[in-house]
N, C-alpha and C. Protein backbone atom coordinates (compact mmCIF):
# COMPACT_ATOMS: atom_id res chain seq x y z
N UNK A 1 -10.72 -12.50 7.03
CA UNK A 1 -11.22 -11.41 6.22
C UNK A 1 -10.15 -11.00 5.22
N UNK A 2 -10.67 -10.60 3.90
CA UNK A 2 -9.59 -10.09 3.11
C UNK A 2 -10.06 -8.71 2.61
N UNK A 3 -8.95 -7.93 2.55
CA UNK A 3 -8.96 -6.66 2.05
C UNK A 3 -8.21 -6.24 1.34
N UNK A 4 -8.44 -5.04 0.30
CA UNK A 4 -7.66 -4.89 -0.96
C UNK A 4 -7.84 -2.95 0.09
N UNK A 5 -6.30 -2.40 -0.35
CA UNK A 5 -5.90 -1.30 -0.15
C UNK A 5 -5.34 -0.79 -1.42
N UNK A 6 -6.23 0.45 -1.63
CA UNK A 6 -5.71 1.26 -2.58
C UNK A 6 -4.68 2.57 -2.01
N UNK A 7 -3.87 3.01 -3.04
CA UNK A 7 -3.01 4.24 -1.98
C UNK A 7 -2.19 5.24 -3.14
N UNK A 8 -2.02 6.35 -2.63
CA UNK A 8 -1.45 6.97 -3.38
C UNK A 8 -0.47 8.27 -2.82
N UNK A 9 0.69 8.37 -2.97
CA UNK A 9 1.53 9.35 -2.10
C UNK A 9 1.79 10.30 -3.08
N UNK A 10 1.90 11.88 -1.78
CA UNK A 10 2.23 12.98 -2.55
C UNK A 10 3.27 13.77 -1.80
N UNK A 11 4.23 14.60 -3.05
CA UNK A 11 3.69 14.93 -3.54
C UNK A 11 4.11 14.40 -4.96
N UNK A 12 3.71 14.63 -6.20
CA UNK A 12 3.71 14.14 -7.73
C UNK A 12 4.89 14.48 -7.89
N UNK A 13 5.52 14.01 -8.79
CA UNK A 13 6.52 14.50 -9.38
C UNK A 13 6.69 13.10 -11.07
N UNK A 14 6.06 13.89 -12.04
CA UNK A 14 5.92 13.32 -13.18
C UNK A 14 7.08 12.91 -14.13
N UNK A 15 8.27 13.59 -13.98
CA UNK A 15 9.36 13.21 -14.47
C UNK A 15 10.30 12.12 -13.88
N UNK A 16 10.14 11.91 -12.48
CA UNK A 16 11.12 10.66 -11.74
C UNK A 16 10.33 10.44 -10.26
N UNK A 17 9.86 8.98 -10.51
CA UNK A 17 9.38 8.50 -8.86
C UNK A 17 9.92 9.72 -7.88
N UNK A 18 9.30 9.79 -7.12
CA UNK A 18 9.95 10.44 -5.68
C UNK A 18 10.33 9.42 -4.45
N UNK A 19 10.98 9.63 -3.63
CA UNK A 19 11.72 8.36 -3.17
C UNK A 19 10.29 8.12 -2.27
N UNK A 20 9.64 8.82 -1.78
CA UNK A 20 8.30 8.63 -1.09
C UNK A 20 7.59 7.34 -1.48
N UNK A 21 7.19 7.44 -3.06
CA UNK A 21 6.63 6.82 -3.76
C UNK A 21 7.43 4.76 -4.09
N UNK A 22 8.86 5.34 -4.17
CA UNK A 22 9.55 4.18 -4.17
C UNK A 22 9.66 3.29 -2.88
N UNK A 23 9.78 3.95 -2.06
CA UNK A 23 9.47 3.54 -0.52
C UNK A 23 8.13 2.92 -0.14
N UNK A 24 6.80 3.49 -0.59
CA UNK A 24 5.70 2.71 -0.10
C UNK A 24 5.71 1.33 -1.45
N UNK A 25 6.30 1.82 -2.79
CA UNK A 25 5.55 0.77 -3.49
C UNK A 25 6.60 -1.06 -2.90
N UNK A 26 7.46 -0.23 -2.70
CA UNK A 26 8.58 -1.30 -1.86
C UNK A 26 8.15 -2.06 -0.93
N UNK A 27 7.46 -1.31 0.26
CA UNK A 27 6.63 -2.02 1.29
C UNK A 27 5.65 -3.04 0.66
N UNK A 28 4.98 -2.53 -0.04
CA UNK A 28 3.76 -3.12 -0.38
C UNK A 28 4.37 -4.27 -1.49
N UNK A 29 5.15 -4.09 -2.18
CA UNK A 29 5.86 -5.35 -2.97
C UNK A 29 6.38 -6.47 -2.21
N UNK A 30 6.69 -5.96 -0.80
CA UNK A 30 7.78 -7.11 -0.41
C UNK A 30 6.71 -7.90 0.79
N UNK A 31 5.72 -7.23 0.94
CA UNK A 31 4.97 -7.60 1.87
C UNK A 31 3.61 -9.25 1.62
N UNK A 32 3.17 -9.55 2.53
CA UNK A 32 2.88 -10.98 2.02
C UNK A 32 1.73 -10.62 1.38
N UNK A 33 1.23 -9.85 0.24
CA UNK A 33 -0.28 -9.90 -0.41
C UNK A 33 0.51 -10.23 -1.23
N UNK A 34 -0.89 -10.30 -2.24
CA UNK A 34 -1.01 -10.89 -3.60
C UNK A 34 -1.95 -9.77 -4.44
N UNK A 35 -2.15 -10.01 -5.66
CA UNK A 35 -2.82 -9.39 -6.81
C UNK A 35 -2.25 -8.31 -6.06
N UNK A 36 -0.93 -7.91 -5.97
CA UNK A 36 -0.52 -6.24 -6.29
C UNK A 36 -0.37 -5.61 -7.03
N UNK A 37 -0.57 -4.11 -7.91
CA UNK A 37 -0.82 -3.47 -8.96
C UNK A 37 0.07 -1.96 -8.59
N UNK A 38 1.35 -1.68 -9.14
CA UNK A 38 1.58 -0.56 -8.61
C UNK A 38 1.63 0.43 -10.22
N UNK A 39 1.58 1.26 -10.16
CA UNK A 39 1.37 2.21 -11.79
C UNK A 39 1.57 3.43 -10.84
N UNK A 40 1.69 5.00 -11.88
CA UNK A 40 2.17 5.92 -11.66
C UNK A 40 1.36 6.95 -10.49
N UNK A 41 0.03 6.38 -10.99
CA UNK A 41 -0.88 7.37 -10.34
C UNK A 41 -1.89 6.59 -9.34
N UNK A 42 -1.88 5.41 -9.15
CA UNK A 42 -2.60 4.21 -7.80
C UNK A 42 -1.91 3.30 -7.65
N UNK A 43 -2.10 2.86 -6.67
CA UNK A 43 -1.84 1.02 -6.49
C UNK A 43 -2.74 0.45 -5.51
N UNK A 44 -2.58 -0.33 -6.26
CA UNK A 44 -3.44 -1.91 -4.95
C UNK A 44 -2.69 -3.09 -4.54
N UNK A 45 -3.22 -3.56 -3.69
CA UNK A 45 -3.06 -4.72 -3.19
C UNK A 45 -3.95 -5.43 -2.44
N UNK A 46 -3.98 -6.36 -2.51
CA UNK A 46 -5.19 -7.71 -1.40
C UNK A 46 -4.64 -8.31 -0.85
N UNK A 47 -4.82 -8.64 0.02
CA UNK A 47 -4.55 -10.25 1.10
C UNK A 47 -5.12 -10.02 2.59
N UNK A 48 -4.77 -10.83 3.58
CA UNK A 48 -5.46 -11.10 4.36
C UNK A 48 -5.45 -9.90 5.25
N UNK A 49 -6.73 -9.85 6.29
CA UNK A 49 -6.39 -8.68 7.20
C UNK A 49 -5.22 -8.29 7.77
N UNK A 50 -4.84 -9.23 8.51
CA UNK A 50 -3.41 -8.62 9.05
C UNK A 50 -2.31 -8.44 8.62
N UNK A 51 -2.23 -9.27 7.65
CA UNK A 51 -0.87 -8.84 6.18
C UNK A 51 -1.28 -7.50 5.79
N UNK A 52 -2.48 -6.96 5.03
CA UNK A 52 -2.70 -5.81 4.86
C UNK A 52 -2.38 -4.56 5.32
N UNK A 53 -2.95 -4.86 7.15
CA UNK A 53 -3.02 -3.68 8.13
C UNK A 53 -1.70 -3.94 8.61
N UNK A 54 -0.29 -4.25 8.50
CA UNK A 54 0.94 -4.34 9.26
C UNK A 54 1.59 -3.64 7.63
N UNK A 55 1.22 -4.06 6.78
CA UNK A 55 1.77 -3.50 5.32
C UNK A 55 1.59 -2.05 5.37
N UNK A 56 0.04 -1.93 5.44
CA UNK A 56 -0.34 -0.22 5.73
C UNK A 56 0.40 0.76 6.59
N UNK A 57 0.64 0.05 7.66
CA UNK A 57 1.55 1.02 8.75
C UNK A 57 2.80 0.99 8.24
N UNK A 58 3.36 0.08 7.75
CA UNK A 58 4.88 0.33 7.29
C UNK A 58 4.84 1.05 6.23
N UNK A 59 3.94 1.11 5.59
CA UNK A 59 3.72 2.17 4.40
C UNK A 59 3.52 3.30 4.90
N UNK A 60 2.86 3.84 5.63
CA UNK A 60 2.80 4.85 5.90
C UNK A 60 3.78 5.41 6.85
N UNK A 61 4.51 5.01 7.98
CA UNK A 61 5.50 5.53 8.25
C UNK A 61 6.96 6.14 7.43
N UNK A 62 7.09 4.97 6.53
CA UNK A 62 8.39 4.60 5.69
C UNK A 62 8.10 6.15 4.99
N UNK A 63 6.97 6.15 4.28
CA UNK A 63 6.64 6.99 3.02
C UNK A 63 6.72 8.43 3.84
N UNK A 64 6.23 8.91 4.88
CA UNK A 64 5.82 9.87 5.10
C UNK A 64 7.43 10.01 5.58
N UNK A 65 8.29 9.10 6.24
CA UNK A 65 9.66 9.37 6.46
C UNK A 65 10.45 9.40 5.70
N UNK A 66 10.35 8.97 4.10
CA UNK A 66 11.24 9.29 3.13
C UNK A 66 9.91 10.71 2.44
N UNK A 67 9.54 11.87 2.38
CA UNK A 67 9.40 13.02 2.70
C UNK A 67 7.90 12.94 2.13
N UNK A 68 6.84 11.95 1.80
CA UNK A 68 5.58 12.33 1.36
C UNK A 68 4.91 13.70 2.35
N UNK A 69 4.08 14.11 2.06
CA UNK A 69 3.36 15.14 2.49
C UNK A 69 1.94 14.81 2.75
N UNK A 70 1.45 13.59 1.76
CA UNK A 70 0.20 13.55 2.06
C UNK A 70 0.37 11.85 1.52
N UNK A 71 -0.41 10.99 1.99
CA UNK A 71 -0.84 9.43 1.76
C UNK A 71 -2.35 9.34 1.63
N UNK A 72 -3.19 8.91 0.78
CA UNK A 72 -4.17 8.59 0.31
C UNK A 72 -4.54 7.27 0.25
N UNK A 73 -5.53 6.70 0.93
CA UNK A 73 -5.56 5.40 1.05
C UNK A 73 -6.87 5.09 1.34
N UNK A 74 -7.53 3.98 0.19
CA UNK A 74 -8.63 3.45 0.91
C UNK A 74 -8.16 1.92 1.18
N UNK A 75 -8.93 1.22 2.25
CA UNK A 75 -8.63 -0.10 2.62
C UNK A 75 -10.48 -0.41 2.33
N UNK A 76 -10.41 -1.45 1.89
CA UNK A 76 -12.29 -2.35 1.51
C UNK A 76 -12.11 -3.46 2.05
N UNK A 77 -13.51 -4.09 2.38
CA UNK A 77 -13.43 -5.76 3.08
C UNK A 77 -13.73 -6.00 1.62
N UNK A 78 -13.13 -7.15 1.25
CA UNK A 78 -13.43 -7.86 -0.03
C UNK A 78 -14.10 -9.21 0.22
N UNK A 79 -13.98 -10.03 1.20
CA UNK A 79 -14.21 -10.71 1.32
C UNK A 79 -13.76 -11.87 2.87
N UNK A 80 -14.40 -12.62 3.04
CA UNK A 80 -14.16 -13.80 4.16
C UNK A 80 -13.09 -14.78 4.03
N UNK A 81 -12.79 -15.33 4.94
CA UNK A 81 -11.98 -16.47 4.83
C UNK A 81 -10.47 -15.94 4.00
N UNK A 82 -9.80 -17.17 3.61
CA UNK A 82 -8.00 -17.24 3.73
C UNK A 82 -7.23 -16.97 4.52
N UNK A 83 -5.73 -16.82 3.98
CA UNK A 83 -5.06 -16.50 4.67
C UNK A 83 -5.16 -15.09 6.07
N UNK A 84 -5.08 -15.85 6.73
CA UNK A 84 -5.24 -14.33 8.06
C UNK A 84 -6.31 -14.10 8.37
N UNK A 85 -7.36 -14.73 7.93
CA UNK A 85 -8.93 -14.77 8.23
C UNK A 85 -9.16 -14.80 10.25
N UNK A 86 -9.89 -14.25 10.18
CA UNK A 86 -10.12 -13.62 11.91
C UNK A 86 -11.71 -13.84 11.85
């Protein structure tokens, strides 16, 4: 199965990333998806289920431990088969 996760950490801060923000987009960069998209105000990423859902938790720990307040996240099935397919 593949899934694309959208996400977004708070709180804002429009003049300089917050380390919150640098912290999840980090996870999600270094992690094994593909077609990742990070910009100021969303990001995405796709790949296989379990690359996804092990990415997600490190994102969300990391982020909420470098000081987010709130994480916003949808995860979608996009599709069958590839990598990590279950």
């Amino acid at each position: 199965m593949r899934l694309r996760v959208e996400f977004t950490t708070e709180p804002f801060d429009l003049d300089e990333a917050p380390a919150h923000a640098v912290v999840a987009r980090e996870v999600i960069q270094s992690a094994e998806l593909d077609a990742v998209d990070v910009g100021p105000f969303g990001n995405t990423a796709e790949g296989g289920a379990d690359a996804v859902l092990t990415a997600v938790d490190e994102l969300l720990r990391k982020a909420l431990a470098a000081g987010a307040t709130r994480v916003s996240l949808q995860v979608n099935v996009i599709g069958e088969g590839g990598e990590g397919a279950k």
